[in-house]
PDB file of N, CA and C in Angstrom:
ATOM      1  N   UNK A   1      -9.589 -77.110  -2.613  1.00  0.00           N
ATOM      2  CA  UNK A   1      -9.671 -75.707  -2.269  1.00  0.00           C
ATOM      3  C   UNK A   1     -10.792 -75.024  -3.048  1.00  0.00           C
ATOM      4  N   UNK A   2     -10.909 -75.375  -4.244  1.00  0.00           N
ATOM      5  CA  UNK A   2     -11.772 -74.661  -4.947  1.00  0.00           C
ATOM      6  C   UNK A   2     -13.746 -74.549  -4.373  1.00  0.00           C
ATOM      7  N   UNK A   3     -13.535 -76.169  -3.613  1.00  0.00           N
ATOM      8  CA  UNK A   3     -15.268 -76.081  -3.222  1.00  0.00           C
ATOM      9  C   UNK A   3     -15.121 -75.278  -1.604  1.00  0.00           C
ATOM     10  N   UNK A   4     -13.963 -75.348  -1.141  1.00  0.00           N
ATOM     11  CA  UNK A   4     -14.028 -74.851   0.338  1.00  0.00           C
ATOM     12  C   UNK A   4     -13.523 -72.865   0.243  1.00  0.00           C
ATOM     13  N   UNK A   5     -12.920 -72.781  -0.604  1.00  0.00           N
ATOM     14  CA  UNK A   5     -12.169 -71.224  -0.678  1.00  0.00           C
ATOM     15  C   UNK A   5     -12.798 -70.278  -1.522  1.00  0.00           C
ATOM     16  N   UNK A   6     -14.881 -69.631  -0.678  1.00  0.00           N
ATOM     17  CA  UNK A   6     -15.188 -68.967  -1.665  1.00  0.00           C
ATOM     18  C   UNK A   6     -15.405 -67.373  -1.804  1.00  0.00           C
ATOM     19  N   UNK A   7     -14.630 -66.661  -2.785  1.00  0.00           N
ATOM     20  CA  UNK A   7     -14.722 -65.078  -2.545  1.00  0.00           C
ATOM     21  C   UNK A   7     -15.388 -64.610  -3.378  1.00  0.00           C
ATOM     22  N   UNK A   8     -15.969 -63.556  -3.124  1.00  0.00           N
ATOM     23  CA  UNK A   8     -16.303 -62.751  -4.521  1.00  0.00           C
ATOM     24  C   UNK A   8     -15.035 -61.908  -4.769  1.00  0.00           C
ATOM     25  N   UNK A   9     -14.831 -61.827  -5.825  1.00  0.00           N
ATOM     26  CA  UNK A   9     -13.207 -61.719  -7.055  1.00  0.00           C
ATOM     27  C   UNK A   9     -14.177 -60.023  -7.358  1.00  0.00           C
ATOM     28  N   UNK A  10     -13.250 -59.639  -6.867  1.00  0.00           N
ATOM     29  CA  UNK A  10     -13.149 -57.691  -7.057  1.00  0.00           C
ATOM     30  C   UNK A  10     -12.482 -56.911  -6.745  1.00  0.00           C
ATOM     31  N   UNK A  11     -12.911 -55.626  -6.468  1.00  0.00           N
ATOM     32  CA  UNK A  11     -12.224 -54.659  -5.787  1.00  0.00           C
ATOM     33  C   UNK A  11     -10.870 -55.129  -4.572  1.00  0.00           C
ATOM     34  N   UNK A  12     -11.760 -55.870  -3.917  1.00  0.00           N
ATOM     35  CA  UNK A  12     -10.853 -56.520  -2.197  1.00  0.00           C
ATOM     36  C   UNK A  12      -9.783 -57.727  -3.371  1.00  0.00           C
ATOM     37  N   UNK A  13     -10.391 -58.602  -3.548  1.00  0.00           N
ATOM     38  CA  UNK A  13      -9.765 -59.906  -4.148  1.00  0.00           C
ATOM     39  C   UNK A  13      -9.458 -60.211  -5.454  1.00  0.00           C
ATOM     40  N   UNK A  14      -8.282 -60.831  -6.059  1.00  0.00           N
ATOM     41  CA  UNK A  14      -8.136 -60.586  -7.239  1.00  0.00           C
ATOM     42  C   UNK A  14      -7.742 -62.107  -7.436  1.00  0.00           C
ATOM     43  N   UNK A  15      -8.326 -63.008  -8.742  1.00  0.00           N
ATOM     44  CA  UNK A  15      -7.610 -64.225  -8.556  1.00  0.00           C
ATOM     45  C   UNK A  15      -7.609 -64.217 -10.104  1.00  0.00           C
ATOM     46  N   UNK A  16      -7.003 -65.826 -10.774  1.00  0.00           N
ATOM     47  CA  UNK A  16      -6.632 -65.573 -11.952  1.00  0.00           C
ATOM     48  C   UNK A  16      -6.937 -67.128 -12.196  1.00  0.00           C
ATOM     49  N   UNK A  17      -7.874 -67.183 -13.224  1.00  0.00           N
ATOM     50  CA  UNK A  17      -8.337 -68.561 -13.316  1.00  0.00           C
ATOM     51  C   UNK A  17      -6.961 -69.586 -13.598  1.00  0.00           C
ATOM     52  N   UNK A  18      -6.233 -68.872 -14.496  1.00  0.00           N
ATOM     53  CA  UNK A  18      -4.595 -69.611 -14.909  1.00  0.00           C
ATOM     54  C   UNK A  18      -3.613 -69.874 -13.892  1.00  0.00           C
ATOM     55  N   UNK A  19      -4.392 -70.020 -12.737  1.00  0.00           N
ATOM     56  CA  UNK A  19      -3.378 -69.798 -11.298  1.00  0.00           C
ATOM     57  C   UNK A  19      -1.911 -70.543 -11.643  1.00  0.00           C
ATOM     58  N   UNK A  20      -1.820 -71.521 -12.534  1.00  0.00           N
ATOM     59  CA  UNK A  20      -1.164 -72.394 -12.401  1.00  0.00           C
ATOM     60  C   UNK A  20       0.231 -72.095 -13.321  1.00  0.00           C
ATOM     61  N   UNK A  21       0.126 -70.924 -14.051  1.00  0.00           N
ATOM     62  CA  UNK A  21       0.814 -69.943 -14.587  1.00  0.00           C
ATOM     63  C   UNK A  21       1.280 -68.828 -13.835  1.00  0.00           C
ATOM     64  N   UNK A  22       1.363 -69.010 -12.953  1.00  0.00           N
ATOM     65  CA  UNK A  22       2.449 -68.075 -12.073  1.00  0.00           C
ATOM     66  C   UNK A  22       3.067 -68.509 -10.492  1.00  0.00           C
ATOM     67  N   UNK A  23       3.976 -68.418 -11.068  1.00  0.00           N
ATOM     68  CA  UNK A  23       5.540 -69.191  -9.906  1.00  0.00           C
ATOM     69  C   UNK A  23       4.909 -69.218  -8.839  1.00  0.00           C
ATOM     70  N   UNK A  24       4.450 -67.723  -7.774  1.00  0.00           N
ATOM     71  CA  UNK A  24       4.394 -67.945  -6.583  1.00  0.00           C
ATOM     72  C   UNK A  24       2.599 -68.385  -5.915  1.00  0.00           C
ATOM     73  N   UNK A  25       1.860 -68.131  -7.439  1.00  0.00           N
ATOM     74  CA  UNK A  25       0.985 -69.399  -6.343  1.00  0.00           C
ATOM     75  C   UNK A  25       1.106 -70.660  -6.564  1.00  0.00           C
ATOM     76  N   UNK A  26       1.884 -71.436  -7.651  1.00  0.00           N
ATOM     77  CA  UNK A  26       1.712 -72.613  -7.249  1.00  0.00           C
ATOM     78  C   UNK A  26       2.834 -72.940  -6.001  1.00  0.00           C
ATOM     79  N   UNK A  27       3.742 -72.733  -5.858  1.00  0.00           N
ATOM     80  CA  UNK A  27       4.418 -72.445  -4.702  1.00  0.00           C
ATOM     81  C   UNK A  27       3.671 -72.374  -3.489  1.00  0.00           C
ATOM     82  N   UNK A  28       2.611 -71.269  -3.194  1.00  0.00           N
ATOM     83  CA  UNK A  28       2.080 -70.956  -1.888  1.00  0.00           C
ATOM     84  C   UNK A  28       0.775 -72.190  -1.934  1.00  0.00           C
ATOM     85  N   UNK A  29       0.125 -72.377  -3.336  1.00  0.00           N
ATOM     86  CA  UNK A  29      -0.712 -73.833  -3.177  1.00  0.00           C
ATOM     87  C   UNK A  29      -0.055 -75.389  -2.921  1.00  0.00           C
ATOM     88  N   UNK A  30       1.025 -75.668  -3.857  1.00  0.00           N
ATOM     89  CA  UNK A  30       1.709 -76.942  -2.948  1.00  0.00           C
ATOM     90  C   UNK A  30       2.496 -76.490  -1.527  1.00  0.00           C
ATOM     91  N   UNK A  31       2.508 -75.510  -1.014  1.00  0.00           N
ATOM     92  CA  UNK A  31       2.727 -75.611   0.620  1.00  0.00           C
ATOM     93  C   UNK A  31       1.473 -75.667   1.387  1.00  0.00           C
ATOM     94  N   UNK A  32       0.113 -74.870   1.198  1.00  0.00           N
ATOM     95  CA  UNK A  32      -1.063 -75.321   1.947  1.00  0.00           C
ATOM     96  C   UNK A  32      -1.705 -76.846   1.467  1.00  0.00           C
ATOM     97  N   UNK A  33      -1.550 -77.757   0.283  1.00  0.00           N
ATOM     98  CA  UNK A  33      -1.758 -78.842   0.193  1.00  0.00           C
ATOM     99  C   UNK A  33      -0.796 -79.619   1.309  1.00  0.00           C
ATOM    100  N   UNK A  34       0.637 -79.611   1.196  1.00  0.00           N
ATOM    101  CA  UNK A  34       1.580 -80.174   1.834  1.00  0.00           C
ATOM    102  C   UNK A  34       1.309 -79.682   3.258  1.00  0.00           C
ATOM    103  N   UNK A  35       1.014 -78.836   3.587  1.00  0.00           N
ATOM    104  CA  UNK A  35       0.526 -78.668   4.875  1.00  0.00           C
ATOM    105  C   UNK A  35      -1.182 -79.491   5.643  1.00  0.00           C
ATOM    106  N   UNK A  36      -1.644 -79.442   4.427  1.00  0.00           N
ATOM    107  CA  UNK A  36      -3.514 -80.424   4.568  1.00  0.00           C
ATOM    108  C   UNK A  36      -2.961 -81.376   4.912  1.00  0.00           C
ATOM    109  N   UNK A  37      -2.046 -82.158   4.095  1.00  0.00           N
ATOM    110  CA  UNK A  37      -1.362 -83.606   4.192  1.00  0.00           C
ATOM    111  C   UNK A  37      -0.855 -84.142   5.471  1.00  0.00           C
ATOM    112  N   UNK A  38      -0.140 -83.416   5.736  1.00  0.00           N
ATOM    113  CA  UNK A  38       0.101 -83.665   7.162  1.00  0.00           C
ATOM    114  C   UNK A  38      -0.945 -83.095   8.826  1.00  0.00           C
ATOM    115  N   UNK A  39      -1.461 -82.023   8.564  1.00  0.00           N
ATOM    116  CA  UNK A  39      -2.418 -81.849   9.179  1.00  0.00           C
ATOM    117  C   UNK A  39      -3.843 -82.123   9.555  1.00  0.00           C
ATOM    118  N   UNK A  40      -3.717 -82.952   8.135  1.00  0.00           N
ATOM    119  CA  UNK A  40      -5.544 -83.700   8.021  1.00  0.00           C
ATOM    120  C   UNK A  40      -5.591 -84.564   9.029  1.00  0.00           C
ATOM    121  N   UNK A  41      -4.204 -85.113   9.529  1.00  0.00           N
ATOM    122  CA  UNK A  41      -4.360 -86.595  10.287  1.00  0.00           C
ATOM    123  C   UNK A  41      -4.450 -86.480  11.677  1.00  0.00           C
ATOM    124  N   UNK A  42      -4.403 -84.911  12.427  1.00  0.00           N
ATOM    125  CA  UNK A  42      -4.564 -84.271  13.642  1.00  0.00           C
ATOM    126  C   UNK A  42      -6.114 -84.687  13.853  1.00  0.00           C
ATOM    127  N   UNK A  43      -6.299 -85.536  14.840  1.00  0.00           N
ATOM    128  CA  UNK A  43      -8.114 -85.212  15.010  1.00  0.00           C
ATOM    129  C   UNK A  43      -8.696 -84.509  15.732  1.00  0.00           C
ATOM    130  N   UNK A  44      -8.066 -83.732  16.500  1.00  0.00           N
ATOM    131  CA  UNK A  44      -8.154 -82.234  17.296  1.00  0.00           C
ATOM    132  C   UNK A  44      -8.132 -81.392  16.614  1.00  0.00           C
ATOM    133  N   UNK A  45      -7.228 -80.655  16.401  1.00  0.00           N
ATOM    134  CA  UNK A  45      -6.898 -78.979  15.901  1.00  0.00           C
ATOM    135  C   UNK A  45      -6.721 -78.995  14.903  1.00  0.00           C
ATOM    136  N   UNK A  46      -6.173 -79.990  14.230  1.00  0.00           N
ATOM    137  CA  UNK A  46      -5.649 -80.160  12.762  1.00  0.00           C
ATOM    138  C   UNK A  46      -5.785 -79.641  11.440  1.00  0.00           C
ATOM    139  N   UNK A  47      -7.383 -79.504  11.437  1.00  0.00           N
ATOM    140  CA  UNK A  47      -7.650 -78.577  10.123  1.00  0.00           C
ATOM    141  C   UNK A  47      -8.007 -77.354  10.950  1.00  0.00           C
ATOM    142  N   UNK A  48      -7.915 -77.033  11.996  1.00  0.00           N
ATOM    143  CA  UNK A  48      -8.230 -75.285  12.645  1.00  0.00           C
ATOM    144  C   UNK A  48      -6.935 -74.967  12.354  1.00  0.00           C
ATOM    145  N   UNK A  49      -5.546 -75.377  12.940  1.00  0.00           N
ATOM    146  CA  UNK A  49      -4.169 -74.838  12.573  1.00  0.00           C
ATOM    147  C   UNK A  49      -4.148 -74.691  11.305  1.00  0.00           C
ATOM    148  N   UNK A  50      -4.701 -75.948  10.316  1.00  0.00           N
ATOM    149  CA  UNK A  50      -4.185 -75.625   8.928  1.00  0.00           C
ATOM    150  C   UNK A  50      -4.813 -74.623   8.370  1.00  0.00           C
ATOM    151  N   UNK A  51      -6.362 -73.692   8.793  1.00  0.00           N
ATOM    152  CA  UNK A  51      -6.704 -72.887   8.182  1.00  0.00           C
ATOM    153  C   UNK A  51      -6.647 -71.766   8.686  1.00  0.00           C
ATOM    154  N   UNK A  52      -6.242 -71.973  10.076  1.00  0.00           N
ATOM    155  CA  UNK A  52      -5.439 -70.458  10.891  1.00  0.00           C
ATOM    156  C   UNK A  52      -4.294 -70.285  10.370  1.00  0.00           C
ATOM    157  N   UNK A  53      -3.285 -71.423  10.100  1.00  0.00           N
ATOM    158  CA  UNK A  53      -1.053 -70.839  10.058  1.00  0.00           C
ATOM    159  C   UNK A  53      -0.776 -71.227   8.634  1.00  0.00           C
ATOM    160  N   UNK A  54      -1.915 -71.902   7.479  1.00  0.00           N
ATOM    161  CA  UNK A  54      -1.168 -71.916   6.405  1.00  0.00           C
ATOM    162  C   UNK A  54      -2.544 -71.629   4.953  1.00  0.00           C
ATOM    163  N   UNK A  55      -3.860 -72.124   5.053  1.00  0.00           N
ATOM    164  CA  UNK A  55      -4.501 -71.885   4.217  1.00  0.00           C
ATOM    165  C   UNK A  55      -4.934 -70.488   3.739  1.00  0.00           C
ATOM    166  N   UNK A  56      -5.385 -69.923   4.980  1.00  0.00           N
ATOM    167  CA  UNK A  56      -5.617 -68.425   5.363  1.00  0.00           C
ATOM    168  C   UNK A  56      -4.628 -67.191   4.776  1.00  0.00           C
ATOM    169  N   UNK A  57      -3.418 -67.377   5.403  1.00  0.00           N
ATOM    170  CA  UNK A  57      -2.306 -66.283   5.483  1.00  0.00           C
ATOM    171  C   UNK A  57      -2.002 -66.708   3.532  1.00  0.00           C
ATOM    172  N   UNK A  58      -1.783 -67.710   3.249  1.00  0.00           N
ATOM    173  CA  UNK A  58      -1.364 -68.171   1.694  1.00  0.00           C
ATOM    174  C   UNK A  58      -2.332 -67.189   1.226  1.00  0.00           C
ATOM    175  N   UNK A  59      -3.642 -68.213   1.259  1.00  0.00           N
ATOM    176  CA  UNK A  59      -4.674 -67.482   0.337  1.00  0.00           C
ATOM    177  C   UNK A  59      -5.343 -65.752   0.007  1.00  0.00           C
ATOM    178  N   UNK A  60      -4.881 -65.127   1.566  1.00  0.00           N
ATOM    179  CA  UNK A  60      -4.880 -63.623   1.620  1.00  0.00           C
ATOM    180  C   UNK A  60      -3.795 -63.107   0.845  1.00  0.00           C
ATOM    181  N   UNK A  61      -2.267 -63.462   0.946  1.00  0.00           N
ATOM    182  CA  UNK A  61      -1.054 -63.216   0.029  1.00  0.00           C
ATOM    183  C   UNK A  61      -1.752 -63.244  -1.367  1.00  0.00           C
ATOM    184  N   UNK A  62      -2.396 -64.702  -2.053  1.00  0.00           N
ATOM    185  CA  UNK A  62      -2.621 -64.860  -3.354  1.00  0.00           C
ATOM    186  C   UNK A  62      -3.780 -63.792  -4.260  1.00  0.00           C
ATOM    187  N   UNK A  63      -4.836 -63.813  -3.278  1.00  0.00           N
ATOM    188  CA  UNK A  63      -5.951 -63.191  -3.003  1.00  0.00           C
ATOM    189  C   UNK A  63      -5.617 -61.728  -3.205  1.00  0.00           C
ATOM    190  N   UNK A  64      -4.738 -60.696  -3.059  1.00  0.00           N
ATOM    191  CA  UNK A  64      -4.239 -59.676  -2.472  1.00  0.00           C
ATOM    192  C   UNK A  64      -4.046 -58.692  -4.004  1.00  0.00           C
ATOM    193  N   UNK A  65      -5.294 -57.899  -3.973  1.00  0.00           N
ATOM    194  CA  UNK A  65      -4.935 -56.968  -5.120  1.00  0.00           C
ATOM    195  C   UNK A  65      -3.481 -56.916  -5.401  1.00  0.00           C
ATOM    196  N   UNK A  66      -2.746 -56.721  -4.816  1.00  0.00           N
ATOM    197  CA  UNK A  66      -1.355 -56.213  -5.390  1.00  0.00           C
ATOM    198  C   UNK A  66       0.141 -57.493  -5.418  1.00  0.00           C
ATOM    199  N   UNK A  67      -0.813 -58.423  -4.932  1.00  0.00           N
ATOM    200  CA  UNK A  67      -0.422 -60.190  -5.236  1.00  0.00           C
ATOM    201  C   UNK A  67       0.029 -60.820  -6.692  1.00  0.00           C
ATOM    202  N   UNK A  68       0.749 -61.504  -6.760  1.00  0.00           N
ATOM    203  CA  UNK A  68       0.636 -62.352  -7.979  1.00  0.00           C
ATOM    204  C   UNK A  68      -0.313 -62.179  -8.798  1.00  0.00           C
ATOM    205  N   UNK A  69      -1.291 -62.038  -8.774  1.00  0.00           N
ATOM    206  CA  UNK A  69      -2.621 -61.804  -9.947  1.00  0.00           C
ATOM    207  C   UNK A  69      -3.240 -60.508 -10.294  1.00  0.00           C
ATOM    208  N   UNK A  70      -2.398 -59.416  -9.934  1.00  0.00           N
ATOM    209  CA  UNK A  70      -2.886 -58.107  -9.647  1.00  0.00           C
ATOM    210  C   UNK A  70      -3.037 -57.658 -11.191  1.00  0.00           C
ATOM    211  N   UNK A  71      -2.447 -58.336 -12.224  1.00  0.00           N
ATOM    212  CA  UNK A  71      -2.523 -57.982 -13.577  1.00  0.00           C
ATOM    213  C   UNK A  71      -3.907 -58.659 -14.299  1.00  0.00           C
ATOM    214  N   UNK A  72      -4.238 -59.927 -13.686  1.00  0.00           N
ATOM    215  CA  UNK A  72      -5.077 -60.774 -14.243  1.00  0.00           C
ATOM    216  C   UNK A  72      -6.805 -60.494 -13.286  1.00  0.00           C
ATOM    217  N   UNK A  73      -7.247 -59.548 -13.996  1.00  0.00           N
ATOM    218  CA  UNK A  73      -8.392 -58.902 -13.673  1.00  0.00           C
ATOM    219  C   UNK A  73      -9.992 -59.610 -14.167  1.00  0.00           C
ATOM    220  N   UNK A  74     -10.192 -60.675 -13.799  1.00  0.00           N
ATOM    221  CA  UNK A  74     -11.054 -61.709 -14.816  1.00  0.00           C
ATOM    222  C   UNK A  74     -10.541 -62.607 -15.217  1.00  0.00           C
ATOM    223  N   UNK A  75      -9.554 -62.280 -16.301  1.00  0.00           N
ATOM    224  CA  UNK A  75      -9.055 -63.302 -16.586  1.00  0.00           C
ATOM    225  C   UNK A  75      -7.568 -63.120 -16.864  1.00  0.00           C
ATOM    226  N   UNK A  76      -6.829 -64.182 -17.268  1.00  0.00           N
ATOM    227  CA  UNK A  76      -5.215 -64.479 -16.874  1.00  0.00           C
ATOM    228  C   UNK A  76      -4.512 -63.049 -17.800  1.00  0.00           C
ATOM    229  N   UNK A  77      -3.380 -62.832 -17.403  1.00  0.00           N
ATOM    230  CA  UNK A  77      -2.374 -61.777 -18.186  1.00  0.00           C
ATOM    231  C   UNK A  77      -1.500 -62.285 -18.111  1.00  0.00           C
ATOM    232  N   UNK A  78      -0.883 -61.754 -19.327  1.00  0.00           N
ATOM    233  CA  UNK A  78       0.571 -62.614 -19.232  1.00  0.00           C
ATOM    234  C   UNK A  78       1.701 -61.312 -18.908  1.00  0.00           C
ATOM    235  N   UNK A  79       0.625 -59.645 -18.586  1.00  0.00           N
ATOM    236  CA  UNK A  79       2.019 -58.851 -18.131  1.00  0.00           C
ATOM    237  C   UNK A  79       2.468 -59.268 -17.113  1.00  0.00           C
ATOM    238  N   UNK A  80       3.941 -59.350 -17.379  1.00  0.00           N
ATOM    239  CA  UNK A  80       4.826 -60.216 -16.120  1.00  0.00           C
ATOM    240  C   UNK A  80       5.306 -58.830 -15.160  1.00  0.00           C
ATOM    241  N   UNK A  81       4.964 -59.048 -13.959  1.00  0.00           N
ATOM    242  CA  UNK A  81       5.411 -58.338 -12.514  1.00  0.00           C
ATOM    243  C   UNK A  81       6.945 -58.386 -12.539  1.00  0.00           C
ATOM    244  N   UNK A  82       6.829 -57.331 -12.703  1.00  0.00           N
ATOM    245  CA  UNK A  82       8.815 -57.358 -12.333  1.00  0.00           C
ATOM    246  C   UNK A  82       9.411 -57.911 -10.561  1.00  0.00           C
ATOM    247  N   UNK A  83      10.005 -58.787 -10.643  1.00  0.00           N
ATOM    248  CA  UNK A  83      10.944 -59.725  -9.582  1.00  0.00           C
ATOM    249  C   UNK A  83      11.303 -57.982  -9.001  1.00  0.00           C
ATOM    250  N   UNK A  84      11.051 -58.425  -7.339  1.00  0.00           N
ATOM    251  CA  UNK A  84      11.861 -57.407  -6.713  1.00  0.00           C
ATOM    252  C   UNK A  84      13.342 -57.129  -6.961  1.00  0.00           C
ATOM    253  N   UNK A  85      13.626 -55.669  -6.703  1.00  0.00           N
ATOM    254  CA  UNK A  85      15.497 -55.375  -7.479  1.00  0.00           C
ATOM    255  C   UNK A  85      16.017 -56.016  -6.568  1.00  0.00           C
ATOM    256  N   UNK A  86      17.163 -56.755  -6.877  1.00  0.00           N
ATOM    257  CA  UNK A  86      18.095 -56.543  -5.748  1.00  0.00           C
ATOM    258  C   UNK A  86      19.103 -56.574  -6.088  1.00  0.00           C
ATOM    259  N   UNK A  87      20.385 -56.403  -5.735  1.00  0.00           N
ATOM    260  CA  UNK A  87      22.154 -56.415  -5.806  1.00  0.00           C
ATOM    261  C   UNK A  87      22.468 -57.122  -4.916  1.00  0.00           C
ATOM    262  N   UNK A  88      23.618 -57.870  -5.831  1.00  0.00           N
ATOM    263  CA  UNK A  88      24.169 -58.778  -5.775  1.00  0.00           C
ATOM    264  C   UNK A  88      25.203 -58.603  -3.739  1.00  0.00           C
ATOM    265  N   UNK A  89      25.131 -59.331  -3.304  1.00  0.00           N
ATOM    266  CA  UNK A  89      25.853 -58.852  -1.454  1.00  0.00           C
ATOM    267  C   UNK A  89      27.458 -59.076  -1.868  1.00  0.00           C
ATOM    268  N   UNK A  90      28.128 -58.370  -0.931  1.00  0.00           N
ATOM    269  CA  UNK A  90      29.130 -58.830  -0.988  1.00  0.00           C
ATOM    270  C   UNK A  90      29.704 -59.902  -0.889  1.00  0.00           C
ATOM    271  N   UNK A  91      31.172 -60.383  -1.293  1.00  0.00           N
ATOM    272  CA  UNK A  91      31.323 -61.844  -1.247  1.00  0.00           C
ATOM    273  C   UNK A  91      31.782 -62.151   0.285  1.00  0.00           C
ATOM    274  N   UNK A  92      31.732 -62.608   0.420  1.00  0.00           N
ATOM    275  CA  UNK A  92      32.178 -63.593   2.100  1.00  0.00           C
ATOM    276  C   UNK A  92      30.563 -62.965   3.103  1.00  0.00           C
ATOM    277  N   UNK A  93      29.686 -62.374   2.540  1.00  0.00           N
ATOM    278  CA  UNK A  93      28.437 -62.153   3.845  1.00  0.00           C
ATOM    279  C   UNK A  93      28.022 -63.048   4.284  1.00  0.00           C
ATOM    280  N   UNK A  94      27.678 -64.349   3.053  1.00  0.00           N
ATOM    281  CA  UNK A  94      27.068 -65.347   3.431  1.00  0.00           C
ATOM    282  C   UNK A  94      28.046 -66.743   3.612  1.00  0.00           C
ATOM    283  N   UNK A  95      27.993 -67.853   4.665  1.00  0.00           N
ATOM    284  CA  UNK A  95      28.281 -69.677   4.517  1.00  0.00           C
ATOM    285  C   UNK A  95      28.025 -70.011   3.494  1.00  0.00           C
ATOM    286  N   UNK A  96      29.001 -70.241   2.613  1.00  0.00           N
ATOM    287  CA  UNK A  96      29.037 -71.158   1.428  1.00  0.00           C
ATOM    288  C   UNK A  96      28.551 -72.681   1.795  1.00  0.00           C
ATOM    289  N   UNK A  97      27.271 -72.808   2.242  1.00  0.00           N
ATOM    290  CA  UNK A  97      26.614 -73.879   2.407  1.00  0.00           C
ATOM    291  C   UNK A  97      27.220 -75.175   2.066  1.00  0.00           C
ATOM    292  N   UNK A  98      27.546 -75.139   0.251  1.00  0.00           N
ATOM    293  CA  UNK A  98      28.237 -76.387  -0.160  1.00  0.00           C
ATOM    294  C   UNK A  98      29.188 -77.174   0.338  1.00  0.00           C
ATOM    295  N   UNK A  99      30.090 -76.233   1.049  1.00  0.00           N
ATOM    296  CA  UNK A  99      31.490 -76.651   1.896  1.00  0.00           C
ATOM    297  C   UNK A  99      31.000 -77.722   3.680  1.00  0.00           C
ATOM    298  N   UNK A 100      31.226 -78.617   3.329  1.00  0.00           N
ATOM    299  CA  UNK A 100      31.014 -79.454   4.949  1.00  0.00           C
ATOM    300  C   UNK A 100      30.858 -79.069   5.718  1.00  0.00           C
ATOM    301  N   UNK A 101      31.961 -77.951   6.334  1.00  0.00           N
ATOM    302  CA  UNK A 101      32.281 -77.467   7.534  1.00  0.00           C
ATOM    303  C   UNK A 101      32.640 -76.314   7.500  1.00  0.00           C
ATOM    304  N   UNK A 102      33.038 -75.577   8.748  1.00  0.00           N
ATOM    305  CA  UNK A 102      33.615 -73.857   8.882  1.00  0.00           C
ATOM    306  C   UNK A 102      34.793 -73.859   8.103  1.00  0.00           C
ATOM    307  N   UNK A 103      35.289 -74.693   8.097  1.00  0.00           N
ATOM    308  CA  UNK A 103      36.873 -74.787   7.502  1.00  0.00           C
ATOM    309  C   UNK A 103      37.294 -75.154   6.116  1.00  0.00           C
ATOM    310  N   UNK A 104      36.175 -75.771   5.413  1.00  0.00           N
ATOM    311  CA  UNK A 104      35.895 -76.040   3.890  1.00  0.00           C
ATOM    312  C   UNK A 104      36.149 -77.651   3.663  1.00  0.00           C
ATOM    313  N   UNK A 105      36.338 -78.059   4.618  1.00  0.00           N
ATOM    314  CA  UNK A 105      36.814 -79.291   4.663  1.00  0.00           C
ATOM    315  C   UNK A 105      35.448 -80.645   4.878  1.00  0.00           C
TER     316      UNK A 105
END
């Protein structure tokens, strides 16, 4: 990514050389790798899908003044972005996944 993904880092784009220090880009980078991986082997469309439905949309998210790196202006910060709020749902909203079946069984 680094020889193919090139911006000028400013105003529009914000990146953080320490990328590898914060949760959600390495997250959004091993899904556009894991996505190359399987898409490299398309010899049609293969790398057009991967840089239309997963390199693109990732790298604009990461890229994104107000993104993961919105603190790290040049270079890395360690002020940490506060996790969106949320409260806790009520109990029974969600399938207790763990359980086999509808019935717990």
């Amino acid at each position: 990514m680094v020889y193919l993904y090139c911006r000028r880092i400013g105003q529009q784009f914000v990146w953080c050389p320490e990328w590898y220090r914060h949760a959600e880009a390495l997250s959004r980078l091993d899904s556009i790798w894991r996505a190359w991986e399987h898409l490299r082997l398309d010899p049609a469309t293969g790398m057009s899908v991967w840089w239309r439905d997963h390199a693109d949309p990732h790298m604009m998210a990461l890229l994104d003044p107000d993104g993961p790196f919105a603190a790290c202006r040049g270079s890395h910060s360690d002020y940490p972005i506060p996790p969106l709020p949320v409260e806790a749902p009520p109990a029974g909203l969600f399938f207790d996944q763990r359980q086999t079946n509808l019935h717990g069984v």
